[in-house]
Protein backbone atom coordinates (compact mmCIF):
# COMPACT_ATOMS: atom_id res chain seq x y z
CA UNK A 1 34.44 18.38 49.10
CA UNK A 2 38.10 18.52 48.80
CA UNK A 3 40.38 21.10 50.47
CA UNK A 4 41.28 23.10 47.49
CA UNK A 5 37.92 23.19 45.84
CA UNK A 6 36.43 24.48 48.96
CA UNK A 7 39.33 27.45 48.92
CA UNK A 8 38.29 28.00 45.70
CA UNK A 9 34.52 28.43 46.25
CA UNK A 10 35.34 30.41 49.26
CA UNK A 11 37.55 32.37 47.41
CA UNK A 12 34.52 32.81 45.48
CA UNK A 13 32.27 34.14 47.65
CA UNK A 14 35.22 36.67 49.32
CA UNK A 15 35.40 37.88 45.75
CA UNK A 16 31.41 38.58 45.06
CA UNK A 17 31.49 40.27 48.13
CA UNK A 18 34.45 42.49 47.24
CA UNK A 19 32.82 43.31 43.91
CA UNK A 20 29.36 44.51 45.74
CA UNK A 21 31.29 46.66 47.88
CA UNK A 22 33.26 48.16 45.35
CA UNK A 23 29.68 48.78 43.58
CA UNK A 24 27.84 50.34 46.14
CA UNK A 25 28.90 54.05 46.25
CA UNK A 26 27.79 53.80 42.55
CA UNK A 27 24.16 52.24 43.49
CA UNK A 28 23.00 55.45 44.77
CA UNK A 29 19.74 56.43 41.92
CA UNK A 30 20.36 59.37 40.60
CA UNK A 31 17.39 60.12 38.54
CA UNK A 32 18.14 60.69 34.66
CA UNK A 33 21.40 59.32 35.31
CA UNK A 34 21.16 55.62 36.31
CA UNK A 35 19.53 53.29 33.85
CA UNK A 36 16.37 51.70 34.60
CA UNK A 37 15.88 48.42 32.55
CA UNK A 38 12.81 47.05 31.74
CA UNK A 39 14.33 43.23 32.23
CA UNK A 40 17.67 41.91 33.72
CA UNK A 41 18.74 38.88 34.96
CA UNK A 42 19.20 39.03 39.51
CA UNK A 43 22.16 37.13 40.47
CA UNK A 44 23.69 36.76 44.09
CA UNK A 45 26.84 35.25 45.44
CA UNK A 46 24.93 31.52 45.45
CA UNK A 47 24.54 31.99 41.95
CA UNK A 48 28.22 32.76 41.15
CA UNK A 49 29.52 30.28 43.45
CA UNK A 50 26.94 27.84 41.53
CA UNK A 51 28.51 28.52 37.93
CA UNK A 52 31.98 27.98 39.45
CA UNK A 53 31.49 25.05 41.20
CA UNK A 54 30.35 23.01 37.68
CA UNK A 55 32.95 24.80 36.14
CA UNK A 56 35.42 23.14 38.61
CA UNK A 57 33.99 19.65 37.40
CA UNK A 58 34.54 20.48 34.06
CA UNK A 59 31.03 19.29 33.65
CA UNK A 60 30.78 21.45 30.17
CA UNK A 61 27.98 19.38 28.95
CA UNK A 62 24.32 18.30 29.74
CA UNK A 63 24.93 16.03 33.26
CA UNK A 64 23.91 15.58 37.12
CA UNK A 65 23.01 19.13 37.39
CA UNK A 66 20.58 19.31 34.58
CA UNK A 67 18.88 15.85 35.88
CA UNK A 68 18.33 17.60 38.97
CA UNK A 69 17.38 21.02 37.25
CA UNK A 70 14.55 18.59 35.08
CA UNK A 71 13.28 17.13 38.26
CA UNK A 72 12.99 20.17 40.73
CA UNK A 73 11.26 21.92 37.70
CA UNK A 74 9.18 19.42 36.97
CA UNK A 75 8.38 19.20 40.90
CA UNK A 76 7.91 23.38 41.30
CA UNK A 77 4.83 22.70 38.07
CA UNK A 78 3.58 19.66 39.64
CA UNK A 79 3.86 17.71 36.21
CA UNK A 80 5.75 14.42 35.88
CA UNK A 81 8.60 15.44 33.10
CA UNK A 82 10.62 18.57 32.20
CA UNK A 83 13.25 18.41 29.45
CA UNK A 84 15.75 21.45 29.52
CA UNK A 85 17.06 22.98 26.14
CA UNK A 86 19.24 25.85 25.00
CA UNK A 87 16.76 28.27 24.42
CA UNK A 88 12.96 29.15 24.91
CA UNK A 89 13.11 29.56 21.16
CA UNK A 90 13.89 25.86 21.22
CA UNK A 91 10.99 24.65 23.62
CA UNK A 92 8.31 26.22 21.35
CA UNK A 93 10.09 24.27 18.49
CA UNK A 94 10.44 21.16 20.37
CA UNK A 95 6.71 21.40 21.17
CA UNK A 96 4.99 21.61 18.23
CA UNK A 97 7.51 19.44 16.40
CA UNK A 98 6.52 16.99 18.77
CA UNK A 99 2.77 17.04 17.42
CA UNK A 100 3.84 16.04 14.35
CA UNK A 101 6.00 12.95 15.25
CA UNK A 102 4.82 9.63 13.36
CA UNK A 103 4.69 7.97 16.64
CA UNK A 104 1.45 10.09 17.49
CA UNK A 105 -0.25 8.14 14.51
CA UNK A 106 -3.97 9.44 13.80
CA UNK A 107 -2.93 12.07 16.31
CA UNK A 108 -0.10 13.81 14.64
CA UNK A 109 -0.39 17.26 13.13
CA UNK A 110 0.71 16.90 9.16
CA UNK A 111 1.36 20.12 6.82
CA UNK A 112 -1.55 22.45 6.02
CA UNK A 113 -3.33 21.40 9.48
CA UNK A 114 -3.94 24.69 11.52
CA UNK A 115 -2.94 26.14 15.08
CA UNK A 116 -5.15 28.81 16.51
CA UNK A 117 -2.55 31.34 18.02
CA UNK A 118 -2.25 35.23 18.40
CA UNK A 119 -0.82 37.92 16.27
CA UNK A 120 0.21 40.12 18.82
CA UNK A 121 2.86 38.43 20.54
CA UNK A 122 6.76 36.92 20.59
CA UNK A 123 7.51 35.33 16.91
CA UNK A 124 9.05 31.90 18.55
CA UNK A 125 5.56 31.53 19.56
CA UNK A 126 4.56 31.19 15.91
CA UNK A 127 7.75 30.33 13.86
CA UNK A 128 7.69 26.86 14.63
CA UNK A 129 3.93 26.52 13.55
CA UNK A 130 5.33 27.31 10.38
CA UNK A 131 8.81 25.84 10.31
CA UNK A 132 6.70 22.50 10.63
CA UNK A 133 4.58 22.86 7.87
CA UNK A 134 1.26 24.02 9.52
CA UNK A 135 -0.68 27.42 9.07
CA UNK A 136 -0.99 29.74 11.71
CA UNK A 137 -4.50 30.84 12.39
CA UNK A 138 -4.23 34.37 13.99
CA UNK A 139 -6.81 35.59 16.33
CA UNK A 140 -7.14 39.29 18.13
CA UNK A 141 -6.47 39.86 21.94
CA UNK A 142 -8.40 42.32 24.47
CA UNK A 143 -6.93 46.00 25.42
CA UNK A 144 -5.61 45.48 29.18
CA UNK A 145 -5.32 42.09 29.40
CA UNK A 146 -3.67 41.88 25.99
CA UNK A 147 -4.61 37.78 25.96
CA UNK A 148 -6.92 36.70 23.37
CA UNK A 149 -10.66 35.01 24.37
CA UNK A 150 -12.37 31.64 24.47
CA UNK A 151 -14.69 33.01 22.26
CA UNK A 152 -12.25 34.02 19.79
CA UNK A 153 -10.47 31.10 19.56
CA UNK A 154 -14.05 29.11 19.50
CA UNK A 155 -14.69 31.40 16.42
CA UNK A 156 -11.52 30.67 14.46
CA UNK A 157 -11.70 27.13 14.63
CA UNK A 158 -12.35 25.19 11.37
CA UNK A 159 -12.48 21.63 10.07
CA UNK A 160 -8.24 21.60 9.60
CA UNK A 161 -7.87 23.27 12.83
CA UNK A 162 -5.62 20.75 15.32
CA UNK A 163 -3.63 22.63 17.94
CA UNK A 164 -4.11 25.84 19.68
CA UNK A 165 -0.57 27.63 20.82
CA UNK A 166 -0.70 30.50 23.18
CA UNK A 167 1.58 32.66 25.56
CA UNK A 168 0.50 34.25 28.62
CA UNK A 169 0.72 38.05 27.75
CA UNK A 170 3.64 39.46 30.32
CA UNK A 171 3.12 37.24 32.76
CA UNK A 172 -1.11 37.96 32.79
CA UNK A 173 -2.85 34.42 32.44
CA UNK A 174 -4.71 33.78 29.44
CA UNK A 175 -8.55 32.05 30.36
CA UNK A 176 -6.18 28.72 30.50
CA UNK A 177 -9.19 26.74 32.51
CA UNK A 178 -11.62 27.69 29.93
CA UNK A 179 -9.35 27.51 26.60
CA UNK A 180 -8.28 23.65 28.01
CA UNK A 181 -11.89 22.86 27.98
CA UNK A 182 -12.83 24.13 24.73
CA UNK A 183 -9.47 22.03 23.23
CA UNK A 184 -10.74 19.09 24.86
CA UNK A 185 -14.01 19.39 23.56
CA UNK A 186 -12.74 19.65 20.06
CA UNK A 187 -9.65 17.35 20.68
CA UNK A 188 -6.94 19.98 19.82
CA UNK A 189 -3.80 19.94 21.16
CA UNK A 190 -2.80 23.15 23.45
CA UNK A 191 0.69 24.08 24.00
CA UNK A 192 1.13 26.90 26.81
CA UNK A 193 4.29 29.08 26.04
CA UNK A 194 4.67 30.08 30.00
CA UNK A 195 7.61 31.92 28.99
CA UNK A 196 7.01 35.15 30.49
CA UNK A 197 4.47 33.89 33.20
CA UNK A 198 6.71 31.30 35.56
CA UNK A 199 4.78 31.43 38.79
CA UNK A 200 1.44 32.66 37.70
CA UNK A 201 -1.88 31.29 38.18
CA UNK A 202 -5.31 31.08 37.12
CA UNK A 203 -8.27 29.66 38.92
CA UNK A 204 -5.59 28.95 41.87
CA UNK A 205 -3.76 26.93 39.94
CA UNK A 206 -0.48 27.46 38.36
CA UNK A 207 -0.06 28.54 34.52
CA UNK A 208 2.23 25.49 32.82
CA UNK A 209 -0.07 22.74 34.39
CA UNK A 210 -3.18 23.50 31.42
CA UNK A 211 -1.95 22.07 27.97
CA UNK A 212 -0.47 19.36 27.23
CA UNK A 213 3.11 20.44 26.52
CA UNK A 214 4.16 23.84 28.35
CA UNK A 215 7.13 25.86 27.44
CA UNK A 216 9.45 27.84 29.10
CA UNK A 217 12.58 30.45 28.54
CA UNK A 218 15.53 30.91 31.44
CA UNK A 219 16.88 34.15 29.06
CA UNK A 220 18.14 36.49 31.72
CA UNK A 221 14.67 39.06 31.18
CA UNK A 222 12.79 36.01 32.55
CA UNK A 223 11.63 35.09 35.91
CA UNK A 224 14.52 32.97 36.76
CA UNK A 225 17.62 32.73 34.17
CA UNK A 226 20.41 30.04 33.34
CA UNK A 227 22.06 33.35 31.09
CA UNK A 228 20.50 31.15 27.92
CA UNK A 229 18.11 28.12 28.49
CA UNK A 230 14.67 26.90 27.93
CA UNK A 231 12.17 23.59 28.71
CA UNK A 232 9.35 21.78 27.71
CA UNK A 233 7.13 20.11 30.37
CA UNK A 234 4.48 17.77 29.89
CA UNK A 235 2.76 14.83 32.50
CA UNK A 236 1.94 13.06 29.19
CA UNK A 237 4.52 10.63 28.77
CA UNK A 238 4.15 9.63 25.16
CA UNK A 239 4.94 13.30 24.51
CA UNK A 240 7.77 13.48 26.49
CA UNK A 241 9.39 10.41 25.19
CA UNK A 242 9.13 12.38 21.60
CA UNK A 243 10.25 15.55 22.83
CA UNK A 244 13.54 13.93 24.31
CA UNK A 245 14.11 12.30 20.97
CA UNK A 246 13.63 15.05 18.92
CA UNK A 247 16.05 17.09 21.31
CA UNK A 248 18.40 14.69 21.73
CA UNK A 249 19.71 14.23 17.32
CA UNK A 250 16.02 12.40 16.87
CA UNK A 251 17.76 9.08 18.86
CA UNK A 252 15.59 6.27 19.75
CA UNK A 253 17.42 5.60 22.96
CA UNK A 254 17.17 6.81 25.94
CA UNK A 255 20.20 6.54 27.66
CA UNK A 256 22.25 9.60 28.68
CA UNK A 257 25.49 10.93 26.50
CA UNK A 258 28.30 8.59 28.33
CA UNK A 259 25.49 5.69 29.12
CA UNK A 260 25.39 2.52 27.55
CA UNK A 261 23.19 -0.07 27.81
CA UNK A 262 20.48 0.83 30.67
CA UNK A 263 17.91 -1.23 28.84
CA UNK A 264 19.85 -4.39 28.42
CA UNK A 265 19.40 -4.66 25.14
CA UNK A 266 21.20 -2.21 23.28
CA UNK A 267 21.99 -4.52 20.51
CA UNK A 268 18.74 -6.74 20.37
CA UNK A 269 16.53 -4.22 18.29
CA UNK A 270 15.14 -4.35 14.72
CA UNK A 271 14.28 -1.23 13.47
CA UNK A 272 13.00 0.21 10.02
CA UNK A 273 14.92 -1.72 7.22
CA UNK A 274 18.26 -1.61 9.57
CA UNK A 275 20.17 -5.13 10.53
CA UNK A 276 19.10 -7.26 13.42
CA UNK A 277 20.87 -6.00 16.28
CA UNK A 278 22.04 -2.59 15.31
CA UNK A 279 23.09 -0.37 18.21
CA UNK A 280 20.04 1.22 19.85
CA UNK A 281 22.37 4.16 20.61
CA UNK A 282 22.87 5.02 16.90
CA UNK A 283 19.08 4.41 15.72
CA UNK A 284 16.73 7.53 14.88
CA UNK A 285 13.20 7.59 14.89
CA UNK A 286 12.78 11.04 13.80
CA UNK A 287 14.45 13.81 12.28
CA UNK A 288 16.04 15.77 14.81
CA UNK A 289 18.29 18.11 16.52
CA UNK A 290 20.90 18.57 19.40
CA UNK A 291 18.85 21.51 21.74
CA UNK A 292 20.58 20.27 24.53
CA UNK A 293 21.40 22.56 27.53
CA UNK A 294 24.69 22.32 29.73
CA UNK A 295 25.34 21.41 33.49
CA UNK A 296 26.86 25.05 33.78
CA UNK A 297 23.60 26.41 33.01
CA UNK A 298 21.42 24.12 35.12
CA UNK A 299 23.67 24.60 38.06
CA UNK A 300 23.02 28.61 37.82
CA UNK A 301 19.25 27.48 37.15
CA UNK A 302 18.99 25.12 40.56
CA UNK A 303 20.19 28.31 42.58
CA UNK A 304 17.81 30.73 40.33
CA UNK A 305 15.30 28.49 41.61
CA UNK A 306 15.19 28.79 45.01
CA UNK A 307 14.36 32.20 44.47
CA UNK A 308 11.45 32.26 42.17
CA UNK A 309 8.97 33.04 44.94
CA UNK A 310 10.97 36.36 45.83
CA UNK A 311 11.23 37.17 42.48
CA UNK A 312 7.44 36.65 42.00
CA UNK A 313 6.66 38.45 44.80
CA UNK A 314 8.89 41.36 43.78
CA UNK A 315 7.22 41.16 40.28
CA UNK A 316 3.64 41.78 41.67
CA UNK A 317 4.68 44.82 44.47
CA UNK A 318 7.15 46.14 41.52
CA UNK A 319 3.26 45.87 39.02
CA UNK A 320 1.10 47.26 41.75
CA UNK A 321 3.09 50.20 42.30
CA UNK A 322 3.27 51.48 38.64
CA UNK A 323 -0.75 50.60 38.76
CA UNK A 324 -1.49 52.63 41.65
CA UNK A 325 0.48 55.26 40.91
CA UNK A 326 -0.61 56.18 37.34
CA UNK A 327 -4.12 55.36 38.08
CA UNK A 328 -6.25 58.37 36.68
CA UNK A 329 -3.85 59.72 34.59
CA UNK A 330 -5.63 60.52 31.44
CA UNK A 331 -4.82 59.16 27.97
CA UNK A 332 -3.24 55.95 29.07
CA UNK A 333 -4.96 52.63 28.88
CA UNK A 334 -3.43 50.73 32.12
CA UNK A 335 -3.67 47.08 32.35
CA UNK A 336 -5.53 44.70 34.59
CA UNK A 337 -4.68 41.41 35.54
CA UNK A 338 -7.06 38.57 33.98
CA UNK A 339 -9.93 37.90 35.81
CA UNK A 340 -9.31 35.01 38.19
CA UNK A 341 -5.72 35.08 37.89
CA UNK A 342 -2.59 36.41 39.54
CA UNK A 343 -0.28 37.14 37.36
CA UNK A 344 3.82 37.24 38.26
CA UNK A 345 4.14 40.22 36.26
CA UNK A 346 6.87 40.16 33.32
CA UNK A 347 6.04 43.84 32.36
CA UNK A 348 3.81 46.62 33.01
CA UNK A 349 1.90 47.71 29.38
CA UNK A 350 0.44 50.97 28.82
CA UNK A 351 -1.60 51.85 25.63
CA UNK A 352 -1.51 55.77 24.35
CA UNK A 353 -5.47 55.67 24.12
CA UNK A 354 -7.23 56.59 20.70
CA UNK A 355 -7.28 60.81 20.41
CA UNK A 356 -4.76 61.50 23.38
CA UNK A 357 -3.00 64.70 22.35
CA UNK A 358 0.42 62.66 21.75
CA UNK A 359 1.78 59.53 20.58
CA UNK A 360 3.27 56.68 21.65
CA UNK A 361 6.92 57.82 19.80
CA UNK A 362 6.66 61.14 21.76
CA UNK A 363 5.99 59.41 25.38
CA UNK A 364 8.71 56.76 24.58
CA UNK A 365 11.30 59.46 23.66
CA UNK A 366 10.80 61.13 26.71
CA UNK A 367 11.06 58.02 28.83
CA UNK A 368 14.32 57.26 27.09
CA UNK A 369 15.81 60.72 27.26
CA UNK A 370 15.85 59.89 30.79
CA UNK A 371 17.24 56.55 31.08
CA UNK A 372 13.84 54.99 31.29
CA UNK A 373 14.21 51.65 29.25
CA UNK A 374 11.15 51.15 27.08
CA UNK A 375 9.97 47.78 24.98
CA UNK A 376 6.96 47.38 22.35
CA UNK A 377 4.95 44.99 22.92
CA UNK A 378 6.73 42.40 20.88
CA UNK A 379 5.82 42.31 17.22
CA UNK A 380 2.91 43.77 17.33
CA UNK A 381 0.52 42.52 14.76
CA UNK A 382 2.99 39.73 13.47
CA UNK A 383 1.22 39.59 10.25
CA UNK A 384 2.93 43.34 9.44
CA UNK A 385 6.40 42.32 9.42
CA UNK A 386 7.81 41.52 6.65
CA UNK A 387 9.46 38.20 7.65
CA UNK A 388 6.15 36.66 7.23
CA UNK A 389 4.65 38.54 3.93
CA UNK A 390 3.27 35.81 1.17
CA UNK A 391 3.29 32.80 4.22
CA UNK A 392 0.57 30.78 4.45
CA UNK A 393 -1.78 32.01 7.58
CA UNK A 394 -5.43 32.77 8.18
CA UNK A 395 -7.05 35.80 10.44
CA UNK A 396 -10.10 35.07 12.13
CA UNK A 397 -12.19 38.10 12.80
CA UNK A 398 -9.78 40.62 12.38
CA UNK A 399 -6.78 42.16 14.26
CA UNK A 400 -8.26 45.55 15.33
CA UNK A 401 -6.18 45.78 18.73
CA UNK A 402 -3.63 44.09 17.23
CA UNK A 403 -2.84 47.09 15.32
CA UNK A 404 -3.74 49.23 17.35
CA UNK A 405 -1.33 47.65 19.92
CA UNK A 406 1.64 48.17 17.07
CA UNK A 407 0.37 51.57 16.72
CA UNK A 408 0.03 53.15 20.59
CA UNK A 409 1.95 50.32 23.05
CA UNK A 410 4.81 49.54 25.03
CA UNK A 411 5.87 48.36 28.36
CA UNK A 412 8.27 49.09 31.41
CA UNK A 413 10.22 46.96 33.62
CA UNK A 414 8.57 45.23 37.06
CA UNK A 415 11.87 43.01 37.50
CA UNK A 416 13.46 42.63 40.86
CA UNK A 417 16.12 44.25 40.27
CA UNK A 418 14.45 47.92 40.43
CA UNK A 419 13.98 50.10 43.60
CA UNK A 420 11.20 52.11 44.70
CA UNK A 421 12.83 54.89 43.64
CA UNK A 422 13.32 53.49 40.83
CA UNK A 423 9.44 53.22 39.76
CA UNK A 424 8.40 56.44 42.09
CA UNK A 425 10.52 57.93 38.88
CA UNK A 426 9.69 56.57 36.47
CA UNK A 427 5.62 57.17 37.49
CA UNK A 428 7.23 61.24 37.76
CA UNK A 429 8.12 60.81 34.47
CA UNK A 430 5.27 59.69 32.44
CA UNK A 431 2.71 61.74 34.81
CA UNK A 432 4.69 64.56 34.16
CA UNK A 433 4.92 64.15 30.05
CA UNK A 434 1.17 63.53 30.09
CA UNK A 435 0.01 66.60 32.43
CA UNK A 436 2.79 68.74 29.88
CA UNK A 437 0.39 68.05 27.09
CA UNK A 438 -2.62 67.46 28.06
């Protein structure tokens, strides 16, 4: 490291220091006063030092630190590829546009073919299902778990059915063991969105490592962030080879941006109709985009990493203690972690139960009116909203939770980033609204 850039990050880490000083006669919690978020992003001095240091390469596009971000991730999952992209949105389009790629032959998913998913959930988890031509099967999830079962998804399935596309509900595992087995058995793809579950497991073993392409989102709410930034994972090569086309403009080669040749025999390909010889950087085998992610963002995420144990950690005491503490108060449907699984939490979800003498607008209202940050469940029952009215989709067996989770839920925060005091307040709070009226 050179003399000045060392100053520099040195500098650096004199300055974060400075700036937590200067913050910590505000830190105090003063209760009604000092906002409570259900999400936010954690970030120490490594972390700014981290976005500096790539900044001081100028290395404003994807590079070393994203090849090393791919591989450690890749490593943490225990699967044998990781491609990083600019957005969780992004993964979940990257995955199931992969299904469809002509290279999968017999095996590729082609318009009107179906993908079991749920209703109640994030709408990147379904938009590309559509986006690509396919029909969205919804199925209903379970009060407390708020995951949808094997039995469910063995109902819905039907002679176009090809794929099944699930998250895992706030960080709570769907029956991932069981649902792998049942797409096996029927030789349907299964892409995991492990968005809001990083660090999770089921049956011991971590959730990301069940389907055959897994997604993930580094937006600052999530376990670990890169500010913006996503991946898909896979240990099925074939897949990955298609995903990394299809992120990288739909190119046929593989070499990096500023690489040239690392086959040797860049200009010795045929393709399609095009000449003899015709440079393998500048041939595309399918139709599609630039998702890429940048080294400033992968060297915040290789710092971010380090800490996703802590963070996990913090996510389960931060779950238990809203659990404990509101245990027995009437009116509220609490949640429970999937059998078999523990869950690095991404939210704690109550339900206002069925006849409780108040409503879900009421309790939120309160929680607001004193700084208590408050998030639905998502969409809801996806099928309400008018972004999706007159698409094609199919319901199997009805969405009864579903909209009765759009009706009576929402969820507070379990981040790091909140104190004891923090959630000792916030249980107060909602054990005080409830004992007001009931």
């Amino acid at each position: 490291m050179s003399d000045h850039r060392a100053l520099v990050l040195d500098e650096v880490r004199k300055y974060h220091q400075e700036r937590e000083v200067e913050r910590e006669p505000g830190r105090a919690f003063v209760p009604g006063v000092t906002e409570i978020w259900p999400s936010g992003a954690v970030l120490d001095e490594d972390d700014r030092v981290a976005l500096v240091e790539a900044a001081l390469e100028m290395r404003i596009a994807a590079g070393r630190s994203s090849r090393r971000f791919e591989s450690a991730f890749a490593r943490e999952l225990g699967l044998r590829k990781a491609h990083l992209t600019n957005s969780g949105s992004s993964a979940n389009l990257l995955a199931v546009a992969a299904l469809t790629s002509p290279h999968l032959e017999d095996r590729r998913l082609r318009p009107g073919d179906e993908v079991i998913t749920v209703a109640a959930g994030f709408p990147t988890t379904v938009n590309p299902i559509l986006q690509n031509g396919l029909v969205p099967v919804f199925v209903d999830v379970d009060l407390r778990t708020y995951n949808t079962t094997v039995e469910r998804v063995a109902d819905a399935i039907g002679p176009r059915t090809r794929a099944i596309a699930l998250a895992h509900a706030l960080g709570n595992p769907f029956p991932a063991t069981e649902l792998a087995e049942l797409a096996e058995r029927h030789e349907l793809f299964l892409i995991e969105d492990n968005c809001d579950a990083v660090g999770s497991r089921y049956d011991g073993r971590l959730t990301g490592t069940f389907g055959d392409l897994t997604t993930v989102s580094f937006y600052p709410a999530h376990h670990i962030t890169m500010g913006e930034g996503g991946c898909v994972l896979t240990s099925d090569l074939a897949l990955a080879r298609i995903v990394e086309s299809l992120r990288d403009w739909g190119r046929d080669c593989w070499c990096e941006p500023g690489e040239s040749n690392k086959c040797l025999k860049r200009f010795d390909y045929q393709m399609g109709t095009l000449p003899a010889g015709y440079d393998h950087k500048y041939i595309f085998s399918h139709v599609g985009y630039n998702l890429k992610a940048t080294d400033l963002q992968a060297a915040l995420g290789l710092t971010q990493l380090a800490k996703l144990d802590a963070f996990g950690a913090a996510r389960r005491r931060n779950w238990r203690r809203l659990r404990e503490g509101l245990d027995g108060v009437p009116h509220l449907l609490l949640p429970e972690a999937t059998p078999r699984s523990d869950p690095s939490w991404f939210g704690f979800v109550i339900t206002v139960a069925p006849g409780a003498p108040f409503g879900r607008a009421e309790l939120v209202d309160f929680l607001e009116s004193r700084r208590i940050g408050t998030r639905l469940l998502f969409a809801g029952n996806l099928t309400r909203h008018p972004a999706y009215t007159g698409l094609p989709h199919r319901v199997s067996g009805g969405l009864t939770n579903s909209d009765l989770i759009t009706e009576r839920t929402f969820w507070v925060g379990v981040y790091p980033g909140l104190t004891e005091e923090m959630l000792d307040y916030v249980i107060a709070s909602i054990t005080e609204f409830v004992a007001a009226r009931a």
